[in-house]
Protein backbone atom coordinates (compact mmCIF):
# COMPACT_ATOMS: atom_id res chain seq x y z
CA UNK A 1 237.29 76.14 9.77
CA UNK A 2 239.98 79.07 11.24
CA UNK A 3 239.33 80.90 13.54
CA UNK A 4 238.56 83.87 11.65
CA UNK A 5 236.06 82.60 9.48
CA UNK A 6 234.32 80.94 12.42
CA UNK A 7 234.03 84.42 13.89
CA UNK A 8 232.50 85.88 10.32
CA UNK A 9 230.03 83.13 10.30
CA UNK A 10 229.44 83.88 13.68
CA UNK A 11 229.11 87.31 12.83
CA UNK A 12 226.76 86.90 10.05
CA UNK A 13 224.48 83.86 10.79
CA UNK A 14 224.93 83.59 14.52
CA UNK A 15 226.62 79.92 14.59
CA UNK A 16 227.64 77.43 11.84
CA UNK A 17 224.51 75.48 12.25
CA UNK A 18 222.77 78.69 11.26
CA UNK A 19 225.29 79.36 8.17
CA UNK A 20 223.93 75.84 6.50
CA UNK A 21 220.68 76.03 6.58
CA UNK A 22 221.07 79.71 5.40
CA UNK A 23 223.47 78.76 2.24
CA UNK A 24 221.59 75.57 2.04
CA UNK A 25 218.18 77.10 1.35
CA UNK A 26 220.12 80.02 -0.64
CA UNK A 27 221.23 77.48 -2.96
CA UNK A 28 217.82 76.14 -3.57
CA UNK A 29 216.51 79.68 -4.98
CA UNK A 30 219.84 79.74 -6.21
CA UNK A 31 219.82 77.07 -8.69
CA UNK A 32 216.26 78.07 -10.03
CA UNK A 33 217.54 81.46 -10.78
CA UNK A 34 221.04 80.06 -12.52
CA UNK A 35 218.21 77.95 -14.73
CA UNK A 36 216.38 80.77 -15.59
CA UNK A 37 219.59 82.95 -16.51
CA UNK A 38 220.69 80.24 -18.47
CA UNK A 39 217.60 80.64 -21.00
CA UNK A 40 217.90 84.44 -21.43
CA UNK A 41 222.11 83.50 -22.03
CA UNK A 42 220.98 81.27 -24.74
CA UNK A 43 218.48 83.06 -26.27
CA UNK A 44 220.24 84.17 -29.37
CA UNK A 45 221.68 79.97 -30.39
CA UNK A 46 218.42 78.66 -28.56
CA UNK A 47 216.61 81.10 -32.12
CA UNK A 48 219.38 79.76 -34.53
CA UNK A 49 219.10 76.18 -33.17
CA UNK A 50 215.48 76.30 -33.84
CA UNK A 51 214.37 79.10 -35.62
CA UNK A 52 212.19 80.96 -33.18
CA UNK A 53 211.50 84.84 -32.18
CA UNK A 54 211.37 86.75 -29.09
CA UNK A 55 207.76 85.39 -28.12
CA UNK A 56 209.14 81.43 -28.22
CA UNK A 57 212.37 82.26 -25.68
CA UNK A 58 209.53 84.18 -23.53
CA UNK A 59 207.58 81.02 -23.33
CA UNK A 60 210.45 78.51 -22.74
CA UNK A 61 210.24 80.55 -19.36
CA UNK A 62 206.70 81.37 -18.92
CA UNK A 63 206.10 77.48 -19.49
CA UNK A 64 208.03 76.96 -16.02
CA UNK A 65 205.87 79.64 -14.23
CA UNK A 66 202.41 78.34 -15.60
CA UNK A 67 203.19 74.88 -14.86
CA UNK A 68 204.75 75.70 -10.99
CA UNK A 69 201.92 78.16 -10.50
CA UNK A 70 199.71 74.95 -11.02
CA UNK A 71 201.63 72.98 -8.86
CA UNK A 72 202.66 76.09 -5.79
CA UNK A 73 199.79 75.19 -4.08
CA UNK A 74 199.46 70.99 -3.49
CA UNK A 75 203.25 71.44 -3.06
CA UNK A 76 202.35 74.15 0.03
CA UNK A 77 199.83 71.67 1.84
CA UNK A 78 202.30 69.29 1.26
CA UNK A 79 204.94 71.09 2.64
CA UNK A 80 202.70 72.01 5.96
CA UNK A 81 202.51 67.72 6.40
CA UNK A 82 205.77 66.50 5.91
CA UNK A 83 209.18 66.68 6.18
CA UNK A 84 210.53 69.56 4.17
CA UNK A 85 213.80 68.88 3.81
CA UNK A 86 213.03 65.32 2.20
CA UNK A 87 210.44 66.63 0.10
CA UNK A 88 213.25 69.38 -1.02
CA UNK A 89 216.06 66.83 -1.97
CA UNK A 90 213.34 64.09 -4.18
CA UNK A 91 212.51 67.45 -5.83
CA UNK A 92 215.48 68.37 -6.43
CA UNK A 93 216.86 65.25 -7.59
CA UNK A 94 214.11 66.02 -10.47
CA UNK A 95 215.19 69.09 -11.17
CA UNK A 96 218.14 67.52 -12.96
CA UNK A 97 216.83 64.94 -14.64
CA UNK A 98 214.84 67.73 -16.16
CA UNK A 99 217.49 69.72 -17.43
CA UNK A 100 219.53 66.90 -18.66
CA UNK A 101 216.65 66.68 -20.73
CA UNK A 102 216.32 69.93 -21.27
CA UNK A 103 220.20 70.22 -23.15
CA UNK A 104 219.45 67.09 -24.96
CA UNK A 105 215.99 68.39 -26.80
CA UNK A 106 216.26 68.33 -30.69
CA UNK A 107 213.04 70.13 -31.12
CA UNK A 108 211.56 73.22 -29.71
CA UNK A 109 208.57 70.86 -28.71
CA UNK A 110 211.23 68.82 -26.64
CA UNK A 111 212.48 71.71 -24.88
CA UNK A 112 209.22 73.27 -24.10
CA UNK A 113 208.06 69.43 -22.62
CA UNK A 114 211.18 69.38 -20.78
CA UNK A 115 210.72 73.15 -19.28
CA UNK A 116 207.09 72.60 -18.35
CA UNK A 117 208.38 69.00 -16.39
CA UNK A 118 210.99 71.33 -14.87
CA UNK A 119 208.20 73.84 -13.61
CA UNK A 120 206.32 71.55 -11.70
CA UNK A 121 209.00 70.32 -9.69
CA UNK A 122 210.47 73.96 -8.81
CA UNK A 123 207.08 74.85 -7.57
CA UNK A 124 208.55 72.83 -4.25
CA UNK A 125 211.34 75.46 -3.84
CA UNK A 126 208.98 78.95 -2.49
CA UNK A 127 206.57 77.15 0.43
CA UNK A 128 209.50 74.72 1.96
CA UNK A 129 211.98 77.19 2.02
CA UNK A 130 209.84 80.40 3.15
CA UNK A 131 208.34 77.90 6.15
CA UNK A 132 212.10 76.46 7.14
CA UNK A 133 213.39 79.96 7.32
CA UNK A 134 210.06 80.34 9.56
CA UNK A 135 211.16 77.69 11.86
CA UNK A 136 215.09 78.08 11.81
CA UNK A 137 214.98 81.38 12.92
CA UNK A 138 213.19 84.03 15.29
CA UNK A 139 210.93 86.92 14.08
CA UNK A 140 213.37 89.63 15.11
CA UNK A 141 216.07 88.00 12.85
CA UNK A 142 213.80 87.03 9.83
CA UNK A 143 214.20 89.93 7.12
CA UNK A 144 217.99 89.79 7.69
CA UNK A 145 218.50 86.10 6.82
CA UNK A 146 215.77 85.64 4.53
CA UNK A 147 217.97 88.50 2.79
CA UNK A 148 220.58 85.64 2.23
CA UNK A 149 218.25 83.46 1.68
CA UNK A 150 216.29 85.36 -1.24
CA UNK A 151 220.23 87.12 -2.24
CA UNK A 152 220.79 83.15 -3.40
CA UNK A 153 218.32 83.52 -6.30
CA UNK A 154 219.89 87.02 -7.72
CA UNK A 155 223.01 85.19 -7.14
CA UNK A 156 222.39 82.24 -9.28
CA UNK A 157 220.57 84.10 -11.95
CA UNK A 158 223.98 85.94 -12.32
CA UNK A 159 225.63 82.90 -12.57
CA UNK A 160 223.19 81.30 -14.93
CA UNK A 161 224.15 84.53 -17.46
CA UNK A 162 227.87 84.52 -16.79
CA UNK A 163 228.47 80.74 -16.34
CA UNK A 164 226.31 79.67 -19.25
CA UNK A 165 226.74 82.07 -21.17
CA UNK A 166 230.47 81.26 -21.22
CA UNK A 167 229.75 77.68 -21.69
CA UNK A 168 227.40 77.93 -24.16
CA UNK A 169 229.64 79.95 -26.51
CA UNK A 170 232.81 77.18 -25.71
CA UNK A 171 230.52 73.95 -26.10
CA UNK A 172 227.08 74.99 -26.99
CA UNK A 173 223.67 75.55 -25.81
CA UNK A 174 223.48 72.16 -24.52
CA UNK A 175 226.31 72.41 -22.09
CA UNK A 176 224.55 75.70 -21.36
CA UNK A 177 221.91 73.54 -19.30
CA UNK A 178 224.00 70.21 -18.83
CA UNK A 179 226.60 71.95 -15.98
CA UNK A 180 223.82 72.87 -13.82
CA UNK A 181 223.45 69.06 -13.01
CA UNK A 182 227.10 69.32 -10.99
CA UNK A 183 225.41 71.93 -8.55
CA UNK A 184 222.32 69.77 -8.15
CA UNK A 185 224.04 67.01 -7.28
CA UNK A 186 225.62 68.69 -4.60
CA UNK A 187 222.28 70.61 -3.58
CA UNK A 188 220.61 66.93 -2.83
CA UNK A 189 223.35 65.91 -0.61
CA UNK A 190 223.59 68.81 1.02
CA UNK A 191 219.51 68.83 1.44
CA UNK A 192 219.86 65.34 2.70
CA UNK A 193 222.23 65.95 5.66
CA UNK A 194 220.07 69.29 6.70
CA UNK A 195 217.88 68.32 9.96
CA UNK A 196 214.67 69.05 10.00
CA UNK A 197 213.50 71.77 12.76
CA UNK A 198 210.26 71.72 14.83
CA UNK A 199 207.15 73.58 13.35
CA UNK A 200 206.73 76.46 14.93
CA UNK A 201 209.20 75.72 17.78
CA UNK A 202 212.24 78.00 16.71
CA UNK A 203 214.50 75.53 18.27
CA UNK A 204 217.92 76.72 17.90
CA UNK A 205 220.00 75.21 15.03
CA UNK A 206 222.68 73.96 17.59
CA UNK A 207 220.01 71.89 19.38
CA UNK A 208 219.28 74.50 22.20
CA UNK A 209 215.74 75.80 21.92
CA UNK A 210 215.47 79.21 20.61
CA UNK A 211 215.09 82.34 22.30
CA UNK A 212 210.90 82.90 22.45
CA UNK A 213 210.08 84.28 18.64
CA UNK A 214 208.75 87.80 20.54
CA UNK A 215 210.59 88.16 23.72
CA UNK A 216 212.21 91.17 23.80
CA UNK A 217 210.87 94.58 22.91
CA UNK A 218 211.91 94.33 19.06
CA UNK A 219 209.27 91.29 18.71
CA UNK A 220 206.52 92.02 15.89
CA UNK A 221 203.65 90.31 17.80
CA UNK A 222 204.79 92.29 21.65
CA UNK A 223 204.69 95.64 19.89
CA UNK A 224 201.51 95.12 18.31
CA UNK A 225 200.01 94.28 20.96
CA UNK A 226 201.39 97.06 23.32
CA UNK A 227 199.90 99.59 21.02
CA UNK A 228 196.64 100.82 22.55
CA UNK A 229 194.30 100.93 19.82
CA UNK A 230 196.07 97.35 17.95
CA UNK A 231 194.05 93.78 19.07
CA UNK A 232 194.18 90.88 16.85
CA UNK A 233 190.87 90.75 14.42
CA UNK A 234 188.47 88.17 16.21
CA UNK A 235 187.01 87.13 13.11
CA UNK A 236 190.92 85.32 12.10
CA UNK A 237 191.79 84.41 15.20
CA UNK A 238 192.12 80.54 14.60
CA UNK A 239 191.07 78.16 18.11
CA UNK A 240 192.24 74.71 16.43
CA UNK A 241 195.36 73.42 14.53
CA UNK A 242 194.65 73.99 11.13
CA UNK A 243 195.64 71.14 9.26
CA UNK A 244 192.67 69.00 10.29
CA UNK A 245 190.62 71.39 8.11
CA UNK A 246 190.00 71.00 4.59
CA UNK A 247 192.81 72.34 2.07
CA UNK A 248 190.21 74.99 0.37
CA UNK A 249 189.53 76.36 3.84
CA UNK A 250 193.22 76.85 4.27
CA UNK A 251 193.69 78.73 1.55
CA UNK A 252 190.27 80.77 2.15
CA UNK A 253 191.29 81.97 5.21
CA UNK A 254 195.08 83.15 4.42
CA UNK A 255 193.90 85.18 1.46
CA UNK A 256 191.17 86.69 3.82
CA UNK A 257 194.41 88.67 5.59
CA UNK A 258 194.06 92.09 4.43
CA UNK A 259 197.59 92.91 4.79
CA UNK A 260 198.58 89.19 2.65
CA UNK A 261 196.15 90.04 0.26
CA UNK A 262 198.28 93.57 -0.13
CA UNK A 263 201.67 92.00 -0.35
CA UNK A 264 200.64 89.02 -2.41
CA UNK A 265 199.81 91.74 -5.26
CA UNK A 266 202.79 93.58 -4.79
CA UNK A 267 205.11 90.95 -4.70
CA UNK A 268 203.81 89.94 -7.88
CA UNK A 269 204.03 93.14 -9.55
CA UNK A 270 207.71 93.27 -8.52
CA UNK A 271 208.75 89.86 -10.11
CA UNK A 272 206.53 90.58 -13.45
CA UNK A 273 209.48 93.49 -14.05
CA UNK A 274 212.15 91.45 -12.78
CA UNK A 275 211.08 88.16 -14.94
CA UNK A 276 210.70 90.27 -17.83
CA UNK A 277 214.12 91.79 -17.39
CA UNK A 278 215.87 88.67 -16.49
CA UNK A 279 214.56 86.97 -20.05
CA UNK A 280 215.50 89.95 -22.46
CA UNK A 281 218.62 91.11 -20.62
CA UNK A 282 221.32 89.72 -22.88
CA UNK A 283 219.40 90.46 -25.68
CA UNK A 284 218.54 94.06 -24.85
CA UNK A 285 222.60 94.30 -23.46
CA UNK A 286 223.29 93.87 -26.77
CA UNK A 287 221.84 95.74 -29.14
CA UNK A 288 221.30 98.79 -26.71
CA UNK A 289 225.05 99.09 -25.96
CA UNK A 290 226.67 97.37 -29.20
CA UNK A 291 228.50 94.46 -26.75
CA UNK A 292 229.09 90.59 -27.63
CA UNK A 293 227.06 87.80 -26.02
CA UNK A 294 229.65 86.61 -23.90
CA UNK A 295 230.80 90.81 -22.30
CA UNK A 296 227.24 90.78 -21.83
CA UNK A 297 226.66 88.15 -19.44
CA UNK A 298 229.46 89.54 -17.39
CA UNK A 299 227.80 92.91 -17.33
CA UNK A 300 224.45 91.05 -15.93
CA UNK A 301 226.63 89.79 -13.44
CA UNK A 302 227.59 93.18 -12.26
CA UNK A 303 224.06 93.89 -12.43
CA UNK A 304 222.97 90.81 -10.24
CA UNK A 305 225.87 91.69 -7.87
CA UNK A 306 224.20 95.24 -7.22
CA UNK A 307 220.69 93.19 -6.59
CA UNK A 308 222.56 90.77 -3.97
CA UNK A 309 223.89 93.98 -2.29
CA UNK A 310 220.63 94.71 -2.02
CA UNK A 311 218.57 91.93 -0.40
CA UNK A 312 221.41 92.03 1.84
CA UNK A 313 221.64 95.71 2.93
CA UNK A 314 217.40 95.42 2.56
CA UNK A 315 216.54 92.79 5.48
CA UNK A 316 219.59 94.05 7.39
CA UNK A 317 217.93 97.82 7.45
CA UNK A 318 214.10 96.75 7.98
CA UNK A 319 215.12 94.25 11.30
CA UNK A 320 217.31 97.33 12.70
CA UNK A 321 214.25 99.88 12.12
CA UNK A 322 212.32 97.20 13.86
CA UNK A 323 214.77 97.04 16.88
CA UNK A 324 214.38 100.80 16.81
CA UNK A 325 210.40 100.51 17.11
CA UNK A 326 209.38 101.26 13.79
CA UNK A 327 206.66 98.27 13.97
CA UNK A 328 205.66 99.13 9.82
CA UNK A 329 210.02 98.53 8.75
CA UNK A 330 209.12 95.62 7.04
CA UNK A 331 206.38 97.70 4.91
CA UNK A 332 208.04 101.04 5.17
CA UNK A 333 211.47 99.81 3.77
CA UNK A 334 209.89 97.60 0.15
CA UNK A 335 207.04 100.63 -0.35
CA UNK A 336 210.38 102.99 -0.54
CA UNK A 337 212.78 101.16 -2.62
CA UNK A 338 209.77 100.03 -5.16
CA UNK A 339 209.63 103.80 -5.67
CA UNK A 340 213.28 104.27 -6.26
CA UNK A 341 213.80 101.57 -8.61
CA UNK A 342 212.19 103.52 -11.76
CA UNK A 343 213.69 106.53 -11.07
CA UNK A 344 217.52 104.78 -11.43
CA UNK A 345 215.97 102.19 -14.18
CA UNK A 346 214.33 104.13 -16.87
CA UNK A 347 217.56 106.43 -17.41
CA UNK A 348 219.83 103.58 -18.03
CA UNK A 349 217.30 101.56 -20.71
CA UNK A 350 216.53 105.22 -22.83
CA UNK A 351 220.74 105.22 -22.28
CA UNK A 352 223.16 104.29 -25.13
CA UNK A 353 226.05 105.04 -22.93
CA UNK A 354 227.31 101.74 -21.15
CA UNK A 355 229.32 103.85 -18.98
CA UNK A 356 225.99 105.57 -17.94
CA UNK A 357 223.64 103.02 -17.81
CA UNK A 358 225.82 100.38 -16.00
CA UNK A 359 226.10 102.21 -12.21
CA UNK A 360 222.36 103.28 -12.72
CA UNK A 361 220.91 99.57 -13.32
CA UNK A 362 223.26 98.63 -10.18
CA UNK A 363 221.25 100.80 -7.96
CA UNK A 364 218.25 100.45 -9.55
CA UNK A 365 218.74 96.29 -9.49
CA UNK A 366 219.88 96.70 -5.41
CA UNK A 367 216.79 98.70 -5.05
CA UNK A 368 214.51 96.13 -6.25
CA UNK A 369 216.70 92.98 -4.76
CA UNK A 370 215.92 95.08 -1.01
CA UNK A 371 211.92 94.69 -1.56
CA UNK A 372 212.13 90.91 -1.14
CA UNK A 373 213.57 90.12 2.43
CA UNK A 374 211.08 92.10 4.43
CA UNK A 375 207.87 91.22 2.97
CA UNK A 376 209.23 87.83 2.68
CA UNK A 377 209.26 88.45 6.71
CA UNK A 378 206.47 90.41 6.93
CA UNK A 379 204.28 87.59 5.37
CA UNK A 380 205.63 85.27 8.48
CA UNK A 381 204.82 87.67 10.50
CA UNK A 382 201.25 88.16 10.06
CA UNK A 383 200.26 84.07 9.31
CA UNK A 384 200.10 81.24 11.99
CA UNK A 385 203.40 79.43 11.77
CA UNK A 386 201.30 75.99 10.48
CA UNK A 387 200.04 77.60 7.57
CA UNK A 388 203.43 79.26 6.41
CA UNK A 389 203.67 76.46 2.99
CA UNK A 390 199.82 76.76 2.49
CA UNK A 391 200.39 80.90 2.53
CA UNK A 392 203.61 80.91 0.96
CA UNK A 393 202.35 78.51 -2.08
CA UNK A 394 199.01 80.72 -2.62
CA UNK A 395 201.12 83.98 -2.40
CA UNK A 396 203.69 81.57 -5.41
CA UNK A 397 200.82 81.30 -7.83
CA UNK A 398 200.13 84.89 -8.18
CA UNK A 399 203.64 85.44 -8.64
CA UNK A 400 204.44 82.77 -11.10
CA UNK A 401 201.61 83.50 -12.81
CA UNK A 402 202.93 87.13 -13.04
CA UNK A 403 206.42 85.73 -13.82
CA UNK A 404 204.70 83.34 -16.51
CA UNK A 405 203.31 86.07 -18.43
CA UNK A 406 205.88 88.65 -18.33
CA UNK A 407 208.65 87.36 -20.87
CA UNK A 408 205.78 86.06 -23.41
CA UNK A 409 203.74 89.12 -22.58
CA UNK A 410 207.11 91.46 -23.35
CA UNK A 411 208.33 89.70 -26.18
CA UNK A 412 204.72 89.91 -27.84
CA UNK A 413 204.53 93.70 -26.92
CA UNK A 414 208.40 94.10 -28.49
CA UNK A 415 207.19 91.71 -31.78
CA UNK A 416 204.26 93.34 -32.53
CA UNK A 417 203.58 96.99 -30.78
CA UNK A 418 207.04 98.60 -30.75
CA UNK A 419 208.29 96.52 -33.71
CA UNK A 420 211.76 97.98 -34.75
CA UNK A 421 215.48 98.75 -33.47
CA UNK A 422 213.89 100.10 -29.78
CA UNK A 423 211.35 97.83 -29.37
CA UNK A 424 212.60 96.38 -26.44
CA UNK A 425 213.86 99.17 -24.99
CA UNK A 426 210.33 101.06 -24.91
CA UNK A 427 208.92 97.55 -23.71
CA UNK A 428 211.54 97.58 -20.74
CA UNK A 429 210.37 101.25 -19.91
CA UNK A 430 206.50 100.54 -20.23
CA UNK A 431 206.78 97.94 -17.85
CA UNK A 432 207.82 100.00 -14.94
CA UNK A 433 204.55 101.33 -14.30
CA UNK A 434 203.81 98.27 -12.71
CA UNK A 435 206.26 98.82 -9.75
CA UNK A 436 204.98 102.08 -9.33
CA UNK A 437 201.89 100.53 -8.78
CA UNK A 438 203.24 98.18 -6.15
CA UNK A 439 204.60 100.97 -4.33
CA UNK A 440 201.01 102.58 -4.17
CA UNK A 441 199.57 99.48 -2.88
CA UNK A 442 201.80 99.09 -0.25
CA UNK A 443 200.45 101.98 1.49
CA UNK A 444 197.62 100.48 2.86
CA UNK A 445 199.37 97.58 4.34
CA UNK A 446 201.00 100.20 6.64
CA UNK A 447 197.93 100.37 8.66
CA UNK A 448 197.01 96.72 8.45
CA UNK A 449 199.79 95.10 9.26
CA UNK A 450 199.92 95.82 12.99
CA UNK A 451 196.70 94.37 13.65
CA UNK A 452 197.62 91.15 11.40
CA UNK A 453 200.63 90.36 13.02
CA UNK A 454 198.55 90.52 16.46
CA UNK A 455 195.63 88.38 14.80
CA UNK A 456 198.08 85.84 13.85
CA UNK A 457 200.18 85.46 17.11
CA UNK A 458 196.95 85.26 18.87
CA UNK A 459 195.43 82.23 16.87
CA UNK A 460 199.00 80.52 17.71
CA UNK A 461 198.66 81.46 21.64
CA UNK A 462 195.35 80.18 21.67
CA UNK A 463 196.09 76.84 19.75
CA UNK A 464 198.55 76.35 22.32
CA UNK A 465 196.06 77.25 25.60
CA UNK A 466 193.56 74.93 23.89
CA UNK A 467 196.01 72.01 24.49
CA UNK A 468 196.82 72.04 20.48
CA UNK A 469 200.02 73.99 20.53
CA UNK A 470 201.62 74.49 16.70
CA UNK A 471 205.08 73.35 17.58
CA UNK A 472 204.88 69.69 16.61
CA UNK A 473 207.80 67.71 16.97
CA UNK A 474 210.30 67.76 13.93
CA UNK A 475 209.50 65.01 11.25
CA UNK A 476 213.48 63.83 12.08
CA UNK A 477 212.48 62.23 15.53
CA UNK A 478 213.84 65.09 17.84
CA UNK A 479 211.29 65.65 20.50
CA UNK A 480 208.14 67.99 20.77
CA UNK A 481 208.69 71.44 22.12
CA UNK A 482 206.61 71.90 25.43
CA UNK A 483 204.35 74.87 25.60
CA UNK A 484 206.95 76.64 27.82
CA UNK A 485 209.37 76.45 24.98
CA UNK A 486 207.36 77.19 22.26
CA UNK A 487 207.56 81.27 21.02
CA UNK A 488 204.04 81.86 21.30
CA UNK A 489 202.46 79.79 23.87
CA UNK A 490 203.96 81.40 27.42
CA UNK A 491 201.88 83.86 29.55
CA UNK A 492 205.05 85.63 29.86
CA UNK A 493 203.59 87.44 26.85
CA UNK A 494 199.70 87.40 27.78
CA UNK A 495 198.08 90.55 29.25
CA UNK A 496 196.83 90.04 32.69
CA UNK A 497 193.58 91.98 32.21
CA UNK A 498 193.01 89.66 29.07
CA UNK A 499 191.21 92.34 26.92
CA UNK A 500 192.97 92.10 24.09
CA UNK A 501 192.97 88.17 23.48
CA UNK A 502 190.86 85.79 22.55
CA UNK A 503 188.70 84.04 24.94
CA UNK A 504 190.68 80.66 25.59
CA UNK A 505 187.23 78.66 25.60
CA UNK A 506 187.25 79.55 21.84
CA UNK A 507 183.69 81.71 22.22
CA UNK A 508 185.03 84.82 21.28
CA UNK A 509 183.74 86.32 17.84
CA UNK A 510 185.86 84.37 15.91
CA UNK A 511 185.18 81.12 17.09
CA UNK A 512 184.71 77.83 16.09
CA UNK A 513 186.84 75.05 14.78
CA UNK A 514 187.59 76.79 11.04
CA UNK A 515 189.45 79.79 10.13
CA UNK A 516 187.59 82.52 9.24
């Protein structure tokens, strides 16, 4: 590597070690998305090849999200027990098995089989990669490299549209999904190599532990609880490490966090628009601004480049409002741009002007690629770092549920309620009520959130004074973090007075060996 680009990689990720696991788990998200993009590319020879309407392409997707939204949540216990990195790369090796047999169907049937088979191993991808991120990097940093992180998904659905959609016009719809198998290839290998870091531990990536997850002023959990009238919710404060409780508890107690419960919905909301976009883009590309297939997919690509800028620029902006002491950023900043987005989008889909519409969906697509990173953080900031899978794989089935119903749910709304040349333009534009909704919802969280992110840094602190400290050892062999090193377990971050902790004999309100 020169010089130079060691000192942008530097710049960016903080050291190389940091860079892979960044592109690494990027590439993950990334690969789902290119799938995904590659259906909506082939939508028009996947309905000659079989002879099929808008409602069948929507379900060759929704069949993914039903399926992983039934899987999201054994695959987020699971990824709380073992190693993730392992359990990434046998998924993954899966993943293109299935969409070798995905480009070889010869009946709809076949496809569909192959696309549900394909669902349940995805369902790996959101808990393993939302914990790693957890444990690879501090609090403070979160937003800004889960913004790389989640940028790989808008990236690879970009791809999927450009890529395939070239390929599929060259070869045919069955090279469409057969390339994808080079990138997985090179996904498992890469997944393979990746160490494992300690739960919890935020060991640095070089091998040096990591600075303390809250030291500083900037840390979530220190400004909560340096607010006067914020102390951590008694009732959630957790006094044992939670995987010795049953799995229903688990999930119980993660959906009992008012400001998860929030996010969870709003998340959801936000991916129902974006799945439904994503299936019907090419389609809608098309006839709305009279352009071929293949000028199309390049277009989306423009599009998706907008929505990287944006989960970028997104995580980047919440973490420096945080630095600033704006303890709600991570709210503030998705609540904001999930208002913005129909105000850019709903011009450019009434639009027959490319030249119009094109900068429009841009912002409006950046917009709504910025939502992601912070409450992506925000949800590690208010859950104890051992439940991050279970939290992250109930918060998945929501939204793949949501994603599973959008493009059937739009293409049946397009079919059979706005049947005719601007059906799926009125569709598009109905369906943004939903992020306006989101936006409304995330108002509440702004008051919640402070007191979550104390609850959950206490139940670490006190797991760790009870002699059960969450920063196990990594699954690789490297050794287990001592109390001193762990982020939450010092007194250099307890109160002296103690009044706004939890007892450490556990007989505080919340106590007891169960959550909630």
């Amino acid at each position: 590597m020169s010089g130079s680009l060691r000192k942008r990689t530097e710049r960016l990720f903080g050291d190389r070690a940091a860079a892979r696991s960044v592109l690494t788990m990027a590439s993950v998200l990334a690969l789902d998305g290119a799938d995904k993009g590659t259906v909506s590319a082939m939508a028009g020879p996947l309905q000659d090849a079989f002879g099929i309407g808008y409602a069948a392409i929507g379900l060759l997707v929704s069949v993914v999200a039903f399926v992983g939204a039934a899987c999201t949540v054994p695959f987020g216990l699971l990824a709380d027990r073992v190693p993730r990195t392992r359990l990434l790369a046998v998924t993954a090796t899966l993943w293109g098995l299935a969409m070798l047999a995905s480009g070889a169907a010869v009946s709809y049937g076949w496809l569909l089989v192959s696309r549900a088979f394909l669902g349940a191993v995805t369902a790996s991808s959101g808990p393993a990669v939302n914990s790693l991120v957890g444990d690879f990097f501090p609090a403070r940093r979160r937003a800004r490299m889960l913004g790389f992180v989640v940028g790989g998904e808008l990236f690879g659905t970009a791809l999927g549209f450009a890529v395939s959609g070239v390929v599929g016009s060259t070869l045919g719809w069955r090279y469409a999904f057969w390339w994808l198998v080079l990138p997985t290839v090179a996904l498992v290998w890469a997944l393979v190599r990746l160490p494992e870091p300690a739960r919890g531990g935020q060991q640095g990536l070089s091998g040096r532990s990591g600075a303390p997850d809250d030291e500083g002023p900037t840390g979530p959990a220190r400004q909560a609880r340096a607010r006067a009238d914020v102390a951590p919710d008694e009732r959630l404060v957790l006094h044992t490490d939670p995987r010795t409780l049953p799995p229903w508890r688990l999930v119980l107690y993660v959906v009992r966090i008012p400001t998860n419960v929030v996010l969870i919905v709003a998340s959801a909301l936000g991916y129902f628009f974006f799945a439904g976009l994503r299936a019907f883009a090419t389609v809608f590309t098309t006839d709305q601004y009279g352009v071929s297939t293949s000028v199309a997919g390049s277009l989306v690509l423009v599009v998706g480049a907008g929505g990287v800028a944006g989960v970028l620029l997104g995580g980047r902006f919440a973490d420096r409002l945080l630095e600033s002491g704006y303890l709600n950023a991570r709210i503030l900043v998705p609540v904001v741009c999930l208002l913005g987005v129909p105000l850019l989008v709903a011009p450019a889909l009434h639009t027959t002007s490319l030249a119009v519409a094109l900068p429009l969906l841009v912002g409006g697509t950046a917009l709504l690629g910025a939502v992601n990173p912070p409450l992506d953080a925000a949800r590690l900031d208010i859950v104890p770092p051992l439940l991050w899978g279970t939290a992250e794989g109930t918060r998945t089935v929501l939204r793949t549920l949501s994603e599973a119903m959008a493009p059937t749910l739009f293409g049946f709304v397009a079919d059979h309620v706005f049947a005719g040349r601007h059906a799926l333009e009125y569709t598009l534009l109905l369906a943004l009520l939903p992020l306006l909704a989101a936006s409304l919802l995330g108002l509440p969280a702004l008051r919640t959130y402070p007191r979550d992110v104390a609850t959950a840094d206490a139940s670490a602190r006190t797991a760790a004074d009870s002699g059960r400290a969450p920063h196990d050892s990594a699954e690789d062999g490297t050794r287990r973090d001592s109390p001193g090193d762990a982020p939450h377990s010092g007194s250099r971050d307890t109160p002296h007075d103690g009044s706004r902790d939890t007892p450490r004999d556990g007989s505080g309100p919340g106590g007891g060996d169960q959550p909630g």
